[in-house]
PDB file of N, CA and C in Angstrom:
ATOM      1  N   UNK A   1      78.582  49.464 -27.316  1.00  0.00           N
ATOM      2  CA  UNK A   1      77.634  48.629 -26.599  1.00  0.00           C
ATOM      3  C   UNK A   1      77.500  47.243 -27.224  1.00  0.00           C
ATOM      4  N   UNK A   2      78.473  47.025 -28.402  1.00  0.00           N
ATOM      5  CA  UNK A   2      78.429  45.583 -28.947  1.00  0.00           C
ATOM      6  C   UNK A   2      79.173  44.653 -28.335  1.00  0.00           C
ATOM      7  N   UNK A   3      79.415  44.908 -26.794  1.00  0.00           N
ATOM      8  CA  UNK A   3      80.320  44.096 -26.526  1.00  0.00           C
ATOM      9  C   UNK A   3      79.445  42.922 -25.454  1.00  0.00           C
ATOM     10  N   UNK A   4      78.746  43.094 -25.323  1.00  0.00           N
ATOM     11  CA  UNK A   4      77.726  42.311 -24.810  1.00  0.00           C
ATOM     12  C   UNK A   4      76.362  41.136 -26.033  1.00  0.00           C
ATOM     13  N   UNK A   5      76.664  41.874 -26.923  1.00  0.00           N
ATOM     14  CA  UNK A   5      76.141  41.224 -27.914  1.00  0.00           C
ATOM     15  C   UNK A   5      76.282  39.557 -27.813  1.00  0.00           C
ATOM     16  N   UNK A   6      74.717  39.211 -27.814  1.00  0.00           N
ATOM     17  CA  UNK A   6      74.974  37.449 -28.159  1.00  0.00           C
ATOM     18  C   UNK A   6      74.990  36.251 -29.355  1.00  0.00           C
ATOM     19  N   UNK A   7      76.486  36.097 -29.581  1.00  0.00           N
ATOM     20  CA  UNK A   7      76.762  36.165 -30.666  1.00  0.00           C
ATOM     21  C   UNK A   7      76.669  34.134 -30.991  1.00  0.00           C
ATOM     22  N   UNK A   8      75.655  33.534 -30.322  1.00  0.00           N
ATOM     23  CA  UNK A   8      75.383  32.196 -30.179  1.00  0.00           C
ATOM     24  C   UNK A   8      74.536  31.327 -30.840  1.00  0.00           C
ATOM     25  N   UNK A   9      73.628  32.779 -31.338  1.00  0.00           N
ATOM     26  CA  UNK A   9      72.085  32.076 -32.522  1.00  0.00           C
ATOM     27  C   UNK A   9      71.298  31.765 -31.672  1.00  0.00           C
ATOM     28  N   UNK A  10      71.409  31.973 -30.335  1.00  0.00           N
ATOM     29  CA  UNK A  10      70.829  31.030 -29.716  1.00  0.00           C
ATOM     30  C   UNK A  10      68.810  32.519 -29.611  1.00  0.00           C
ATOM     31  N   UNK A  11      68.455  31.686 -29.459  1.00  0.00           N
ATOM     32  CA  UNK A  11      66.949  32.179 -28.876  1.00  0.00           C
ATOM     33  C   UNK A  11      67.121  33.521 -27.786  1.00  0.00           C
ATOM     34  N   UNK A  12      66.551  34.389 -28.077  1.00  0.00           N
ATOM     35  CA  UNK A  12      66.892  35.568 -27.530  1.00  0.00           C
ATOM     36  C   UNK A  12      65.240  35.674 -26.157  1.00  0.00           C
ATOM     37  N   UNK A  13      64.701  34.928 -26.518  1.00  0.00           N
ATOM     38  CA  UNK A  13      63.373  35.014 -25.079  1.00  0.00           C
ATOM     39  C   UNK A  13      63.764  33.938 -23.941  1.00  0.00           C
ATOM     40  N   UNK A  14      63.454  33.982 -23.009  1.00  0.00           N
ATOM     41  CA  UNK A  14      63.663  33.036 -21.690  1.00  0.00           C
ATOM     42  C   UNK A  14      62.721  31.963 -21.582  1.00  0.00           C
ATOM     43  N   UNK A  15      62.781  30.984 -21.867  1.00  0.00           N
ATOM     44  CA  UNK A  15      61.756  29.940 -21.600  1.00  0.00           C
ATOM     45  C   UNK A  15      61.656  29.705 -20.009  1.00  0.00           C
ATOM     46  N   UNK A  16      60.379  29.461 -19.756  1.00  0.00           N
ATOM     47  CA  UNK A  16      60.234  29.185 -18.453  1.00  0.00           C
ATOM     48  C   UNK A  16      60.902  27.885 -18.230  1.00  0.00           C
ATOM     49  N   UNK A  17      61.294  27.352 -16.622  1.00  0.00           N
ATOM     50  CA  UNK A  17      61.837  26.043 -16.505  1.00  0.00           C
ATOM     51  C   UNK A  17      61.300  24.947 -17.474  1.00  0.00           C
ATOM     52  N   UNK A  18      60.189  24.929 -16.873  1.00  0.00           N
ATOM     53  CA  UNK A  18      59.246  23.690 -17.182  1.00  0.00           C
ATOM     54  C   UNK A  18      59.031  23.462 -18.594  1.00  0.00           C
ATOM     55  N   UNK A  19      58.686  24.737 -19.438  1.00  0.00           N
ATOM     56  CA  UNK A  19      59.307  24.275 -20.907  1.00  0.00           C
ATOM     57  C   UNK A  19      60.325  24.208 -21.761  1.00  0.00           C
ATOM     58  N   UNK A  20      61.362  24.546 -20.728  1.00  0.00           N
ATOM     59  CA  UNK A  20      62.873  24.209 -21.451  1.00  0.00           C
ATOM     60  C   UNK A  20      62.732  22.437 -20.723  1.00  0.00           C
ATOM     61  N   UNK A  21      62.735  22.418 -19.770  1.00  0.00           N
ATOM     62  CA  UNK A  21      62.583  20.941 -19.041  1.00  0.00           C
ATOM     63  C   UNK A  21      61.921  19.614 -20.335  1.00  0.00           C
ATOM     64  N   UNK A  22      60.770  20.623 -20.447  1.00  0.00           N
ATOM     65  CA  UNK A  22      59.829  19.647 -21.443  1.00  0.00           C
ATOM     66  C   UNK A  22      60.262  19.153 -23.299  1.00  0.00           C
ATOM     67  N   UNK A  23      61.209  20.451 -23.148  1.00  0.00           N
ATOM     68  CA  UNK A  23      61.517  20.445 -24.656  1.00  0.00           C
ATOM     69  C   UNK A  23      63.110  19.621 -24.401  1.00  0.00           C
ATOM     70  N   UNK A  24      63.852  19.682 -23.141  1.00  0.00           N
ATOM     71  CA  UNK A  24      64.685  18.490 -23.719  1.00  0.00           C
ATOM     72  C   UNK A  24      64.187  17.095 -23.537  1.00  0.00           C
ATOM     73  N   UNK A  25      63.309  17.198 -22.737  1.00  0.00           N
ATOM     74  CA  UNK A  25      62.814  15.543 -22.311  1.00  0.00           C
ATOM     75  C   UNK A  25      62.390  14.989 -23.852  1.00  0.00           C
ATOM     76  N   UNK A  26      61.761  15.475 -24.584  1.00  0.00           N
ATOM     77  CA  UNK A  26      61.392  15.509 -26.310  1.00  0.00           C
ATOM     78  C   UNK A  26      62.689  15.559 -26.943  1.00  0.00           C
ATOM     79  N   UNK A  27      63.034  16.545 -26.740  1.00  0.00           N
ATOM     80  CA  UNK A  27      64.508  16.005 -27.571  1.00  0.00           C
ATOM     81  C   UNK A  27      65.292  14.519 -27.466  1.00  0.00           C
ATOM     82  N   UNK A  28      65.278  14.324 -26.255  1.00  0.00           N
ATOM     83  CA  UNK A  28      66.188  13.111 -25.890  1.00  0.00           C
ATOM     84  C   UNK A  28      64.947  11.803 -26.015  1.00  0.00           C
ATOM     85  N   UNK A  29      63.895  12.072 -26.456  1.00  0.00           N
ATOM     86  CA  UNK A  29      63.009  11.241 -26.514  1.00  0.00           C
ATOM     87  C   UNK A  29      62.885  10.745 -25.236  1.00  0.00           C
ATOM     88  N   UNK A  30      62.751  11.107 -24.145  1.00  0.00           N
ATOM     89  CA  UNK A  30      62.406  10.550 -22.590  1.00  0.00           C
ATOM     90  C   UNK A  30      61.401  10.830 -22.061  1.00  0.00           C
ATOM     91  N   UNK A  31      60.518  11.299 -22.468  1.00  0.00           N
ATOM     92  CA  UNK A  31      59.532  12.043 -22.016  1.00  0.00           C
ATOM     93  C   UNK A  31      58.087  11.407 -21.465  1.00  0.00           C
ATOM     94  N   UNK A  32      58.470   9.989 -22.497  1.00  0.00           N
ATOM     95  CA  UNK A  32      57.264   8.539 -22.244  1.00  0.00           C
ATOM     96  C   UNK A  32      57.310   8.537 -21.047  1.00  0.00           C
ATOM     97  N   UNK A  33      58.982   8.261 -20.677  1.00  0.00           N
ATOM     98  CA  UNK A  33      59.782   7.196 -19.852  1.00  0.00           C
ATOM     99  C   UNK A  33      59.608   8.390 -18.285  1.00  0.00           C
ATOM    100  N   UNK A  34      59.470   9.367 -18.405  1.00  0.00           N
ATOM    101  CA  UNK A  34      59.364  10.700 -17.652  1.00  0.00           C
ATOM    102  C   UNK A  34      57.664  10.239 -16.991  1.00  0.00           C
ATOM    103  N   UNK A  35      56.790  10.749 -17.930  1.00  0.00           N
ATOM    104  CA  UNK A  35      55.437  10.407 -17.397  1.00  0.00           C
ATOM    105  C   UNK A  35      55.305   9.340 -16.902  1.00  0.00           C
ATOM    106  N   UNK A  36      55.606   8.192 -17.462  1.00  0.00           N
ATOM    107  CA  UNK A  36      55.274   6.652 -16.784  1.00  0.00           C
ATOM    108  C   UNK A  36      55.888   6.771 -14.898  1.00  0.00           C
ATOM    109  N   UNK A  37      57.095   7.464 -15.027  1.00  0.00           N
ATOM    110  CA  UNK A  37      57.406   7.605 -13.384  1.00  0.00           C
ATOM    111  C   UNK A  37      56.866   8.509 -12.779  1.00  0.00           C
ATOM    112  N   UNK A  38      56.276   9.342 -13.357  1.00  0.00           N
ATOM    113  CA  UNK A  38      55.754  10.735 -12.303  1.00  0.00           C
ATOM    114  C   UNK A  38      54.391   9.444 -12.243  1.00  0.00           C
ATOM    115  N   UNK A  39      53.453   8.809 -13.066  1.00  0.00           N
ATOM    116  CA  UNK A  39      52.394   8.505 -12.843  1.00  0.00           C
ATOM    117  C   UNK A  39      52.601   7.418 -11.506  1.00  0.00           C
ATOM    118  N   UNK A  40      53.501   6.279 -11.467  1.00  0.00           N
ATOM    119  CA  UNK A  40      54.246   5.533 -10.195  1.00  0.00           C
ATOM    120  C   UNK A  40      54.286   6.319  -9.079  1.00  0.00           C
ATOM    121  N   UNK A  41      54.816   7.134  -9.422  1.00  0.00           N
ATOM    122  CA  UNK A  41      55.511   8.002  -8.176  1.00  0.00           C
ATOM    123  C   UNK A  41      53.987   8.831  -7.442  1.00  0.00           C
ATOM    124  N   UNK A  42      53.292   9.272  -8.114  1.00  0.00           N
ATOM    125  CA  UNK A  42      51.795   9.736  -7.601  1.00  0.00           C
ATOM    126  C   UNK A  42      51.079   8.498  -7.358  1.00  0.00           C
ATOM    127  N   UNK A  43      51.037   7.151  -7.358  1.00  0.00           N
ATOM    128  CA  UNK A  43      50.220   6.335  -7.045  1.00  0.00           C
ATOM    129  C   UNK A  43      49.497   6.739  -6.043  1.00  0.00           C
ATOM    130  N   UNK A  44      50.444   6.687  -5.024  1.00  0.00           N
ATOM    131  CA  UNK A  44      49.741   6.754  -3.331  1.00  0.00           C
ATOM    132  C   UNK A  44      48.598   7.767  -3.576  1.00  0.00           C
ATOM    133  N   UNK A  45      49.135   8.784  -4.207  1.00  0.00           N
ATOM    134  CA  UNK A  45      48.513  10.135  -3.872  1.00  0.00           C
ATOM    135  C   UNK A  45      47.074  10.085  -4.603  1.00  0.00           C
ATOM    136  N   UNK A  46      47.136   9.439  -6.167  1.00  0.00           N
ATOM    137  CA  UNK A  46      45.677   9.622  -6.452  1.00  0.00           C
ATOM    138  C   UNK A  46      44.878   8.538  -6.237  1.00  0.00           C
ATOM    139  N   UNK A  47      45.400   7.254  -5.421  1.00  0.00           N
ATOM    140  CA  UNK A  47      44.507   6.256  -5.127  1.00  0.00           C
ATOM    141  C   UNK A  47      44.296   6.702  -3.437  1.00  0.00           C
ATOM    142  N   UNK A  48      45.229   6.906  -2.886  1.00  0.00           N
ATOM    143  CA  UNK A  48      44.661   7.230  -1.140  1.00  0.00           C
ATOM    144  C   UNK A  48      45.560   6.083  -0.580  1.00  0.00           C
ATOM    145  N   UNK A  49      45.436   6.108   0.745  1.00  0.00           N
ATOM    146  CA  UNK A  49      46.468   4.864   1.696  1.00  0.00           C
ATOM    147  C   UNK A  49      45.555   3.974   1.875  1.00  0.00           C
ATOM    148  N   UNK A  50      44.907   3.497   1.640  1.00  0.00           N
ATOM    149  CA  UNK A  50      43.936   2.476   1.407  1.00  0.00           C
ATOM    150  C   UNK A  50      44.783   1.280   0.495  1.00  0.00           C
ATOM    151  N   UNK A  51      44.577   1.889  -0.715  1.00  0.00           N
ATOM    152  CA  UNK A  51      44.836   1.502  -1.987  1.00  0.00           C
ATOM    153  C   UNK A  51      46.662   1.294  -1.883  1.00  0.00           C
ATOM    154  N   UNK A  52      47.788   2.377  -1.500  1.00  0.00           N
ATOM    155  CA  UNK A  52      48.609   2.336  -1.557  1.00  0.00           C
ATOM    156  C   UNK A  52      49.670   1.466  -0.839  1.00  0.00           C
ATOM    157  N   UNK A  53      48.799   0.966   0.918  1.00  0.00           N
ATOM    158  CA  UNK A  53      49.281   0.187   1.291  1.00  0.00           C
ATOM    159  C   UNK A  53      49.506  -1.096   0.601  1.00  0.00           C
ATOM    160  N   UNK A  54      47.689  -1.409   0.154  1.00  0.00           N
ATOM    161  CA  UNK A  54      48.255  -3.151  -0.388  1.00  0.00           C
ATOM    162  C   UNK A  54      48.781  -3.290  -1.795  1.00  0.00           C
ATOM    163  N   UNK A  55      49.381  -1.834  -2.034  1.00  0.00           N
ATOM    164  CA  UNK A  55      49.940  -1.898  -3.783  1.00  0.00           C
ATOM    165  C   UNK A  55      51.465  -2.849  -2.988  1.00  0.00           C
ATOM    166  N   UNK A  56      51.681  -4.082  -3.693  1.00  0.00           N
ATOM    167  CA  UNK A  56      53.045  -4.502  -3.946  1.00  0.00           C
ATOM    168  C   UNK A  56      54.376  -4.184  -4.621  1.00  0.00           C
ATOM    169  N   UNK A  57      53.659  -4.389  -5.995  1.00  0.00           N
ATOM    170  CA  UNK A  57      54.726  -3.479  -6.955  1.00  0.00           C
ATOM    171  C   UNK A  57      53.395  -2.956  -7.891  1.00  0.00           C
ATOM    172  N   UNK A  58      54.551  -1.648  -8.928  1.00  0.00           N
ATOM    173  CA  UNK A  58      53.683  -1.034  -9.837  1.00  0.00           C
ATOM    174  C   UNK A  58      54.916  -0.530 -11.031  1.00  0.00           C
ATOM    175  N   UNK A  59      54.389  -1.291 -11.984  1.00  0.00           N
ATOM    176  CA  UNK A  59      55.125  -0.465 -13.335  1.00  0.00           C
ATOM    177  C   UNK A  59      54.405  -0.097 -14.923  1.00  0.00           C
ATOM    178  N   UNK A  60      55.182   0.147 -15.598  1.00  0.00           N
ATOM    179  CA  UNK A  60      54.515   0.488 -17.379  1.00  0.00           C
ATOM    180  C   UNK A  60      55.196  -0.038 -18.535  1.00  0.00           C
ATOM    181  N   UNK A  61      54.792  -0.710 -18.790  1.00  0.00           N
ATOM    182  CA  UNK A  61      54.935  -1.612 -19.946  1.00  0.00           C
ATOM    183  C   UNK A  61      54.217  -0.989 -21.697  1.00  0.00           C
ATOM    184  N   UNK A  62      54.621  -0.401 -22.247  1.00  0.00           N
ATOM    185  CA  UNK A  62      53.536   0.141 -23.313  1.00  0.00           C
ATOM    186  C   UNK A  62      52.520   0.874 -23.166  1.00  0.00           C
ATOM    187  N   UNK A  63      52.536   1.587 -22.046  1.00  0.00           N
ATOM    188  CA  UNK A  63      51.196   2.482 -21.637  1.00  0.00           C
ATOM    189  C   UNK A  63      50.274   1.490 -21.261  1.00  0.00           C
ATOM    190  N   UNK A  64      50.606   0.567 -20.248  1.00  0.00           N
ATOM    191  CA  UNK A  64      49.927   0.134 -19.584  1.00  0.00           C
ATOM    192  C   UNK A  64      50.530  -0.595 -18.235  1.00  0.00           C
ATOM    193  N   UNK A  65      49.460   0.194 -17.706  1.00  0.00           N
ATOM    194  CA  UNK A  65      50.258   0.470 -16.092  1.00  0.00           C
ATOM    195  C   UNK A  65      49.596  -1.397 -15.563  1.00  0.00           C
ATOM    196  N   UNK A  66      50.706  -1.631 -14.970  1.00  0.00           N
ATOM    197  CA  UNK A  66      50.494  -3.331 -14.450  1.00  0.00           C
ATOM    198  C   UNK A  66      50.471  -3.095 -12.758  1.00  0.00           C
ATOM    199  N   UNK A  67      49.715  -3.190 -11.882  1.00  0.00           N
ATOM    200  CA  UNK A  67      49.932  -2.904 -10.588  1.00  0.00           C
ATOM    201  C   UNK A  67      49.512  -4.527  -9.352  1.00  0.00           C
ATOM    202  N   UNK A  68      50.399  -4.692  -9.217  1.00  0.00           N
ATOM    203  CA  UNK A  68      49.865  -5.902  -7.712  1.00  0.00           C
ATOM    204  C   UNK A  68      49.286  -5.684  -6.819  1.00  0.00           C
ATOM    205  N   UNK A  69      48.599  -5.621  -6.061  1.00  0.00           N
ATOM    206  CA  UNK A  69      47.800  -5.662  -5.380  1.00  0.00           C
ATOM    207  C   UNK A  69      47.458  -6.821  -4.419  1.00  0.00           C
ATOM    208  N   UNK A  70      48.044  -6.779  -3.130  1.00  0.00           N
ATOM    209  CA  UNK A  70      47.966  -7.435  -2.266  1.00  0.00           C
ATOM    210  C   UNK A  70      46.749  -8.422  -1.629  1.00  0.00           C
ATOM    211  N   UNK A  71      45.608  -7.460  -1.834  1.00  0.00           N
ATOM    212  CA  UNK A  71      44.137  -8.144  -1.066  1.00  0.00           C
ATOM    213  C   UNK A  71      43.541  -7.908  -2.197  1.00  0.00           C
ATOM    214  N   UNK A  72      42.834  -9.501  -2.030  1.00  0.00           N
ATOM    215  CA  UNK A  72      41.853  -9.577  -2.978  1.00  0.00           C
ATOM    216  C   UNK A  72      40.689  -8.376  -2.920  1.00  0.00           C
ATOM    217  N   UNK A  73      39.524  -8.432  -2.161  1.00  0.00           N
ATOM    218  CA  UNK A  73      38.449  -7.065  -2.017  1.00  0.00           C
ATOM    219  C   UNK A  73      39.225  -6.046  -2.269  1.00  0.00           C
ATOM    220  N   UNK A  74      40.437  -5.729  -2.566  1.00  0.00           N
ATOM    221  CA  UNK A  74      40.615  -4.412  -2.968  1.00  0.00           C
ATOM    222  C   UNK A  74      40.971  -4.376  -4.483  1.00  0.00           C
ATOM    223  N   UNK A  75      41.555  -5.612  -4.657  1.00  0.00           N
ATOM    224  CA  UNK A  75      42.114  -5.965  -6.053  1.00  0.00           C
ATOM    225  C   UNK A  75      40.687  -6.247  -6.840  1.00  0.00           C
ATOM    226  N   UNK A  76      39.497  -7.003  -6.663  1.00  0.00           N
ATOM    227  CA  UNK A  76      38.577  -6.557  -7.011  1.00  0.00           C
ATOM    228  C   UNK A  76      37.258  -5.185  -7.588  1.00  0.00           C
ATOM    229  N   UNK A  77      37.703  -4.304  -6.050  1.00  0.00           N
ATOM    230  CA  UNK A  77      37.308  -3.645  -6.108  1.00  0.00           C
ATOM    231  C   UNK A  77      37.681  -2.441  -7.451  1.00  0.00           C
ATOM    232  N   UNK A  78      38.974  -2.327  -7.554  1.00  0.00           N
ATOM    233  CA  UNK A  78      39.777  -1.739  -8.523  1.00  0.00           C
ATOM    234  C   UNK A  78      39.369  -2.147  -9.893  1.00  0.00           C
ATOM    235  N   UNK A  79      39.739  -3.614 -10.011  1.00  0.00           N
ATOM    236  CA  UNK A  79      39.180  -3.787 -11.112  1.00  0.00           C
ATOM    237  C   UNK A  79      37.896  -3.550 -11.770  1.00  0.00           C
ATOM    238  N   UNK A  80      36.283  -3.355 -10.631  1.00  0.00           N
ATOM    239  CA  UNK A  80      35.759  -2.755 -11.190  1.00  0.00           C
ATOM    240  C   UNK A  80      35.074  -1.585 -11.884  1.00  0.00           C
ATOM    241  N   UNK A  81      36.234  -1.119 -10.911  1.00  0.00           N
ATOM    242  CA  UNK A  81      36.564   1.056 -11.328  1.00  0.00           C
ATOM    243  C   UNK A  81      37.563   0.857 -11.999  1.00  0.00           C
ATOM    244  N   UNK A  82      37.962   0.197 -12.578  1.00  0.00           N
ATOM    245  CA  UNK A  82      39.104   0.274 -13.786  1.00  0.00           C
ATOM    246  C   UNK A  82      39.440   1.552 -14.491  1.00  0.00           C
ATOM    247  N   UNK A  83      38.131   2.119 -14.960  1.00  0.00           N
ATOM    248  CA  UNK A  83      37.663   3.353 -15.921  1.00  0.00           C
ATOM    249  C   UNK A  83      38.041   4.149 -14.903  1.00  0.00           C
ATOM    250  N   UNK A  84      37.422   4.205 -13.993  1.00  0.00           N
ATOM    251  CA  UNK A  84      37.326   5.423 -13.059  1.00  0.00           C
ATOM    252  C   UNK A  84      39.009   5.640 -12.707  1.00  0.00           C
ATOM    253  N   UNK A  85      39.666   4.817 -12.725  1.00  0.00           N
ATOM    254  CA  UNK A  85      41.119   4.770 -12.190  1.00  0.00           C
ATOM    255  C   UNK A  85      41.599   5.869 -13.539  1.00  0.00           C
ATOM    256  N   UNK A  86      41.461   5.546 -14.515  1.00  0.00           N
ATOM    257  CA  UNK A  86      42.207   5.532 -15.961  1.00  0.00           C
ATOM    258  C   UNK A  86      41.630   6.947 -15.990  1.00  0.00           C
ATOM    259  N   UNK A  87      40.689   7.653 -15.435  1.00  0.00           N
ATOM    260  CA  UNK A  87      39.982   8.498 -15.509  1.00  0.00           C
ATOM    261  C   UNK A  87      40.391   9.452 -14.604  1.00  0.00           C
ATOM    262  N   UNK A  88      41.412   9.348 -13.414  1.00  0.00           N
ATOM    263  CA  UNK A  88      41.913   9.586 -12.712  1.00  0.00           C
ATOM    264  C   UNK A  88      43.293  10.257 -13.384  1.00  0.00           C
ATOM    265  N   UNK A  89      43.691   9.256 -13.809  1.00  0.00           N
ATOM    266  CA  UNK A  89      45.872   9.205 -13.962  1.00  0.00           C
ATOM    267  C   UNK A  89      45.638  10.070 -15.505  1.00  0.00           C
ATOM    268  N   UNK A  90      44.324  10.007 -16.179  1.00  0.00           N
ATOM    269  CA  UNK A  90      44.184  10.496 -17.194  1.00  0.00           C
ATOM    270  C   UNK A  90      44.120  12.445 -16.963  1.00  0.00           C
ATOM    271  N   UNK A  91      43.297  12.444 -16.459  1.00  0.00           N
ATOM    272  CA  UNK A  91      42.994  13.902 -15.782  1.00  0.00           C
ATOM    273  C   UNK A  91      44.200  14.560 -15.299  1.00  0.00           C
ATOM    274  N   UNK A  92      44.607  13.828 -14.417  1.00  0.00           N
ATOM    275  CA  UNK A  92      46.471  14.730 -13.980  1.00  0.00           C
ATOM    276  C   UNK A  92      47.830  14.517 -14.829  1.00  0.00           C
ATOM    277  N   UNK A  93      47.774  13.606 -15.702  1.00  0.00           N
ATOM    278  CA  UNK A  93      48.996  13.339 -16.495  1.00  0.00           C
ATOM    279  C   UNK A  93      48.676  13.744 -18.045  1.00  0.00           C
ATOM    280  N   UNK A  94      47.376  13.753 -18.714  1.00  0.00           N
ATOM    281  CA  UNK A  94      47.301  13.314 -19.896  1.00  0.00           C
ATOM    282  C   UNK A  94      46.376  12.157 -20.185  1.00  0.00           C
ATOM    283  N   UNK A  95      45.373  11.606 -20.782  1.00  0.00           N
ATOM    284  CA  UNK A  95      45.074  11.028 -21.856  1.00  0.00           C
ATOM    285  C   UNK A  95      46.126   9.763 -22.655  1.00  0.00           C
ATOM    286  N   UNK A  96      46.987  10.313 -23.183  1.00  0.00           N
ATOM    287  CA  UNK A  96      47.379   9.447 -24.121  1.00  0.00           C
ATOM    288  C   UNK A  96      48.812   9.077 -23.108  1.00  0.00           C
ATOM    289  N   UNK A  97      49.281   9.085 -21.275  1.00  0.00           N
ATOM    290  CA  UNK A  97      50.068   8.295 -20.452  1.00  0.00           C
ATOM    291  C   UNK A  97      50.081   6.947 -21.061  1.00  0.00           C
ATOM    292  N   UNK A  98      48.906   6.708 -20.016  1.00  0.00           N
ATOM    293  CA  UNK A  98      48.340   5.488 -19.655  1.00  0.00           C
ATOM    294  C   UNK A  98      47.412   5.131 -20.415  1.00  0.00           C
ATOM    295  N   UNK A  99      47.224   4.176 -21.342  1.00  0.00           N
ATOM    296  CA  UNK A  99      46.087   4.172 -21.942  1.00  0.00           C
ATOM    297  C   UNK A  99      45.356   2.527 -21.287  1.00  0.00           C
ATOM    298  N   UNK A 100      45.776   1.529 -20.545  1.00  0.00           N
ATOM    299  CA  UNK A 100      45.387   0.954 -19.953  1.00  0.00           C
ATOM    300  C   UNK A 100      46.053   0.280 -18.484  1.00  0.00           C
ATOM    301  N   UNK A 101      44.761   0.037 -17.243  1.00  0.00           N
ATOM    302  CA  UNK A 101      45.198  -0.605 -16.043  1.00  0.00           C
ATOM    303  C   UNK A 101      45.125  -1.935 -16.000  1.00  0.00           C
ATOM    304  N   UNK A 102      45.656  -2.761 -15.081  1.00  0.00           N
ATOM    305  CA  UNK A 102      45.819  -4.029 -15.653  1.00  0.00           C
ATOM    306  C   UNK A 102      46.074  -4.481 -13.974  1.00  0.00           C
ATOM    307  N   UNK A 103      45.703  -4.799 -13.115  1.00  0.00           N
ATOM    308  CA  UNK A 103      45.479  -5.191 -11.397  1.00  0.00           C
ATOM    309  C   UNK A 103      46.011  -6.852 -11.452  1.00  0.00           C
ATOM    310  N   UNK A 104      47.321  -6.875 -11.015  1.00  0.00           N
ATOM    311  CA  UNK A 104      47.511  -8.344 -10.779  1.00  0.00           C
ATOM    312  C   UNK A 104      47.353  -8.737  -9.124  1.00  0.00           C
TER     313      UNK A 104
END
């Protein structure tokens, strides 16, 4: 019955996807670069179509998300839920993503 034997060193338990997923994104050190796009890529979703229409562009620079914003009253408005935003992307991604918004 030794002929099935795994003779690789390798880890004998099954990691689920998502933490084999997570542990190479860490390995390859990508994992910043991973969150910063899932947080882009959910824009629409945790601001609403309100917000998503007059987004122009949106990116991350150092953990800090830079977003355009088309109309002023909304670009205002944002800016003064700033927290509440950060409080948002914080709750579904992590804490230490995004550590600041920045509404151009």
């Amino acid at each position: 019955m030794d002929r099935y034997k795994d003779h690789t060193g390798r880890k004998k338990e099954v990691a689920p996807m998502q933490e084999a997923f997570e542990e190479l994104l860490k390995a390859y050190r990508l994992k910043d670069k991973f969150d910063e796009r899932q947080v882009i890529q959910a824009w629409p979703e945790i601001m609403g179509n309100t917000v998503a229409k007059r987004t122009e562009s949106i990116y991350v620079r150092d953990k800090k998300l830079f977003v355009k914003i088309s109309s002023g009253p909304v670009k205002k408005e944002l800016s003064m839920n700033r927290s509440k935003v950060l409080e948002l992307i914080g709750s579904r991604f992590g804490e230490e993503v995004i550590l600041e918004v920045i509404f151009l």
